[in-house]
N, C-alpha and C. Protein backbone atom coordinates (compact mmCIF):
# COMPACT_ATOMS: atom_id res chain seq x y z
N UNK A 1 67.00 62.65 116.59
CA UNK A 1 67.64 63.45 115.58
C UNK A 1 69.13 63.54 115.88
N UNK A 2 69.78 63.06 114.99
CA UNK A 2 71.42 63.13 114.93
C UNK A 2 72.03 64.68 114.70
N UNK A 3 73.11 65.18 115.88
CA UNK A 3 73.15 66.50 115.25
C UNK A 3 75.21 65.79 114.90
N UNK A 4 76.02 66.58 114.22
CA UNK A 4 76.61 66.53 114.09
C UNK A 4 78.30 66.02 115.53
N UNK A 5 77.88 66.91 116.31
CA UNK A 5 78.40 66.19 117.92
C UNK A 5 78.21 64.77 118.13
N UNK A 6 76.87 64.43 117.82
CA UNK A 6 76.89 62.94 117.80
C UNK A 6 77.20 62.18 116.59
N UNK A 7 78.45 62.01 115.70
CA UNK A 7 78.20 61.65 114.82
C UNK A 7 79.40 62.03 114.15
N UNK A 8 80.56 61.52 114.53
CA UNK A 8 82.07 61.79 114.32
C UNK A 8 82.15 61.90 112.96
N UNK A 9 81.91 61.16 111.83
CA UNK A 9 82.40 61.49 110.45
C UNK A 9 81.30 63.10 109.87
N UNK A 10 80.33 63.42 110.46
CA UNK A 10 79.55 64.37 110.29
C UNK A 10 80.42 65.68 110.89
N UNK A 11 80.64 65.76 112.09
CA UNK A 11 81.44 66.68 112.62
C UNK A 11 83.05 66.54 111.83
N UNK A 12 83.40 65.89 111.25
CA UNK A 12 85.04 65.97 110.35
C UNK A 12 84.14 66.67 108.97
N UNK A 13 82.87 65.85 108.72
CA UNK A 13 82.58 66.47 107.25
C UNK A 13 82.38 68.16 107.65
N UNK A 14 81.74 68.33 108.71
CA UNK A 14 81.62 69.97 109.32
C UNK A 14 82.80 70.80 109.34
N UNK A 15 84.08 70.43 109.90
CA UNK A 15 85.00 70.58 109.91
C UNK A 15 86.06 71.18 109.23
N UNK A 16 85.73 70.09 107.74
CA UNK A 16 86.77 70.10 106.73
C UNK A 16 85.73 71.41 105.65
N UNK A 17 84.59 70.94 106.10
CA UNK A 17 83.72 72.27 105.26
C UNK A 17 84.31 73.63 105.81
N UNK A 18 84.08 73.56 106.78
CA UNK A 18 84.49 75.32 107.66
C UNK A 18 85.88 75.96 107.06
N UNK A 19 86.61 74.47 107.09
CA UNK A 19 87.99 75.22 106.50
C UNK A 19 88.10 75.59 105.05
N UNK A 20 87.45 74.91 104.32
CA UNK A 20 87.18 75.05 102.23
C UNK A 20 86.85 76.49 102.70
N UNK A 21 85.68 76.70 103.37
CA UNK A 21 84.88 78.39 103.37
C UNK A 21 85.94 79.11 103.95
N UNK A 22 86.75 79.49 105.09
CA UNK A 22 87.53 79.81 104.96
C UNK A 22 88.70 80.26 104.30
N UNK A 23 89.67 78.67 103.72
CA UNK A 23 90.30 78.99 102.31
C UNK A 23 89.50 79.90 101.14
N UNK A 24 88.61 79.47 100.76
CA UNK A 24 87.33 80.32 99.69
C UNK A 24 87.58 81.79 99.78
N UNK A 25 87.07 81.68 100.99
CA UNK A 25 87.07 83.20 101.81
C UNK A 25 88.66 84.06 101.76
N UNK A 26 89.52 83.24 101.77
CA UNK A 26 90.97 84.12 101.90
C UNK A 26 91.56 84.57 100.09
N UNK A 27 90.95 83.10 99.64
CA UNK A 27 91.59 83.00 97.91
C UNK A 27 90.86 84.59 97.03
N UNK A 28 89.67 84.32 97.66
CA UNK A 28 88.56 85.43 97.15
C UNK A 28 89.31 87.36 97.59
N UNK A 29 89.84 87.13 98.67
CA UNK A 29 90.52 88.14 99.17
C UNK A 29 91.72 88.26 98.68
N UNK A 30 92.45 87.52 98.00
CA UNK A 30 93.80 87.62 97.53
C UNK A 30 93.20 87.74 96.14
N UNK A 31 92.76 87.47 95.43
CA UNK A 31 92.14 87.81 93.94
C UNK A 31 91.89 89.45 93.62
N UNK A 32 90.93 89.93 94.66
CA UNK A 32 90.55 91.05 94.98
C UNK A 32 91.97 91.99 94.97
N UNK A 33 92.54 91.71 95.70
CA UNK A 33 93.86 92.66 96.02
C UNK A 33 95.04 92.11 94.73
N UNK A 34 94.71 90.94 93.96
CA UNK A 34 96.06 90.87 92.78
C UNK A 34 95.29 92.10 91.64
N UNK A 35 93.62 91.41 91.60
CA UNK A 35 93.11 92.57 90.43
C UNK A 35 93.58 93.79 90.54
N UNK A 36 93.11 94.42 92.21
CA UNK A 36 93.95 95.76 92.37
C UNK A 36 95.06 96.20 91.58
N UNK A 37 95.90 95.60 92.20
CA UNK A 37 97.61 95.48 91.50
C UNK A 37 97.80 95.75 90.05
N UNK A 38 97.27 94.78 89.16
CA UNK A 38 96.94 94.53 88.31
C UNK A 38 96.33 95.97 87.58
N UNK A 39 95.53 96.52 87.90
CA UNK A 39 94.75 97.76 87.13
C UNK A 39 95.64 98.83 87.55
N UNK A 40 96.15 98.89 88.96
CA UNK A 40 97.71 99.86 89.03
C UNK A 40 98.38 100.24 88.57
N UNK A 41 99.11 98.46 87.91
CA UNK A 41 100.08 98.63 87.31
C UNK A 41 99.94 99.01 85.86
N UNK A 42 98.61 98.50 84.74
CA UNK A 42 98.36 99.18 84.11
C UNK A 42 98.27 100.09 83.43
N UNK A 43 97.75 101.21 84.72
CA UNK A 43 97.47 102.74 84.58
C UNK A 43 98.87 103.15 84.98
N UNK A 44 99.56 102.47 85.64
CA UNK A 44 101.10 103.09 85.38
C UNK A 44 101.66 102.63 84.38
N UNK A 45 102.21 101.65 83.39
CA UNK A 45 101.92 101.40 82.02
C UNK A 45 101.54 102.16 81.37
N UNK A 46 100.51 102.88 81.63
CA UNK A 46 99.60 104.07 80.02
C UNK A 46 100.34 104.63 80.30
N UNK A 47 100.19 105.45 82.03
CA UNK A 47 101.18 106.91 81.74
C UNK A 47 102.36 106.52 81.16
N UNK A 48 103.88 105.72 81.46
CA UNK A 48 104.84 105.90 81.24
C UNK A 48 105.11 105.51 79.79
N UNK A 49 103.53 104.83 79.04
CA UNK A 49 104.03 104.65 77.30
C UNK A 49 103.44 106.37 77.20
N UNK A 50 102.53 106.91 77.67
CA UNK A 50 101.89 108.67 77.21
C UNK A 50 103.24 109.50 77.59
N UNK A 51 104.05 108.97 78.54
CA UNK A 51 105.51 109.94 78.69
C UNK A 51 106.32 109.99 77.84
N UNK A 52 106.43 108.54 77.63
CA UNK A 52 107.61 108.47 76.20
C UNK A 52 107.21 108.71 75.10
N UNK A 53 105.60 108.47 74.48
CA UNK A 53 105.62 109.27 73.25
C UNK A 53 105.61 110.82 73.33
N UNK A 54 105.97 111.22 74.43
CA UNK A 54 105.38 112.95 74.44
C UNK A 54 107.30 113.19 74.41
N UNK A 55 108.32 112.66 75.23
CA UNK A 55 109.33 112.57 74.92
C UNK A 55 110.35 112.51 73.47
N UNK A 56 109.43 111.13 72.81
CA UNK A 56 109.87 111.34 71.68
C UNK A 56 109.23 112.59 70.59
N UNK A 57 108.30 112.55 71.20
CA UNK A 57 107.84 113.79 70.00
C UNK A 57 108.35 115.18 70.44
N UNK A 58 109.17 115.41 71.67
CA UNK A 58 110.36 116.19 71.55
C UNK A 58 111.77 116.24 70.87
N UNK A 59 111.77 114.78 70.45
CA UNK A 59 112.83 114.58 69.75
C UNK A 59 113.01 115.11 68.21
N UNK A 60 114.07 115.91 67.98
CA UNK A 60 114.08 116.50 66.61
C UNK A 60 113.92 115.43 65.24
N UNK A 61 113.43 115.80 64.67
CA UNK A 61 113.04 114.82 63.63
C UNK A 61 114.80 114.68 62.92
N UNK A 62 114.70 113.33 62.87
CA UNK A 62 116.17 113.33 61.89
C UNK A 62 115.61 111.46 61.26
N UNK A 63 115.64 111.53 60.19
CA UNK A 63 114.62 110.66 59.07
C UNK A 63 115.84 109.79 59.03
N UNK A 64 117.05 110.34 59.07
CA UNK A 64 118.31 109.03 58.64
C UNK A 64 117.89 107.73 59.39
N UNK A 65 117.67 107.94 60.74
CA UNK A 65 117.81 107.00 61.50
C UNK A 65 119.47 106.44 61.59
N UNK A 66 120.35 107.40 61.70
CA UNK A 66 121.65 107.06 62.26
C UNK A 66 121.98 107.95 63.16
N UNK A 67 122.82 107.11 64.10
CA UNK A 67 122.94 107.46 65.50
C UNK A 67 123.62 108.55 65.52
N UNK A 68 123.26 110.11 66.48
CA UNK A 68 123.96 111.49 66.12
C UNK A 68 125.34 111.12 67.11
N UNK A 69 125.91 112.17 66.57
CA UNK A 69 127.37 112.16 67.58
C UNK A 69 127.09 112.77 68.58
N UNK A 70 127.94 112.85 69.70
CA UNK A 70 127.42 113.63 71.00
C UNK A 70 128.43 114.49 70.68
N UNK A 71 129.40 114.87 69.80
CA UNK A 71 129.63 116.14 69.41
C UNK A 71 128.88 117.53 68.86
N UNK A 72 128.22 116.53 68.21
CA UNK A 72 126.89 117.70 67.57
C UNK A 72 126.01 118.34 68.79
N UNK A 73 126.14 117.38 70.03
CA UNK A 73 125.45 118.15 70.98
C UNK A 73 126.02 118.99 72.45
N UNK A 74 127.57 119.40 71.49
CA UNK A 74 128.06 120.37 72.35
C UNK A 74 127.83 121.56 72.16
N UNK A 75 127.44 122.45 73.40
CA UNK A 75 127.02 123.92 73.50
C UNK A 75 127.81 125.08 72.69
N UNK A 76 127.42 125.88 72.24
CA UNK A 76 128.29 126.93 71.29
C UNK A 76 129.59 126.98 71.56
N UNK A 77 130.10 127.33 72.76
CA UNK A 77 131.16 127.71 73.42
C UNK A 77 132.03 126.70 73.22
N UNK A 78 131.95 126.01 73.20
CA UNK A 78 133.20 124.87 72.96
C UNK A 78 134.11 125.34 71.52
């Protein structure tokens, strides 16, 4: 019975296998941790579009759609 030790292109085919499972093994681990990322960044995405519409819907309604002066938004005292 031939085991791989005896049998040089068997032990390279062993070899070059160990390392695919390996690579496999690391790609599978970097997938894992981009998905992470990925659903993170997301859920940071919702909140900061749920911030800005809650922002704008502080904003006073003005229908013109022309740009106010930043005079209009000086304090009484002036």
């Amino acid at each position: 019975m031939s085991t791989a030790h005896d049998d040089p292109s068997l032990a390279e085919t062993d070899r070059r296998l160990t390392e695919l499972e390996i690579k496999a093994s690391f790609s599978e681990d970097l997938i894992d941790h981009l998905n992470e990322a990925v659903v993170r960044q997301q859920q940071q995405i919702e909140l900061l579009m749920r911030e800005l519409r809650q922002l704008r819907d502080q904003l006073p309604n003005d229908s013109s759609g022309t740009p106010r002066s930043l005079r209009d938004e000086l304090p009484p005292h002036y």
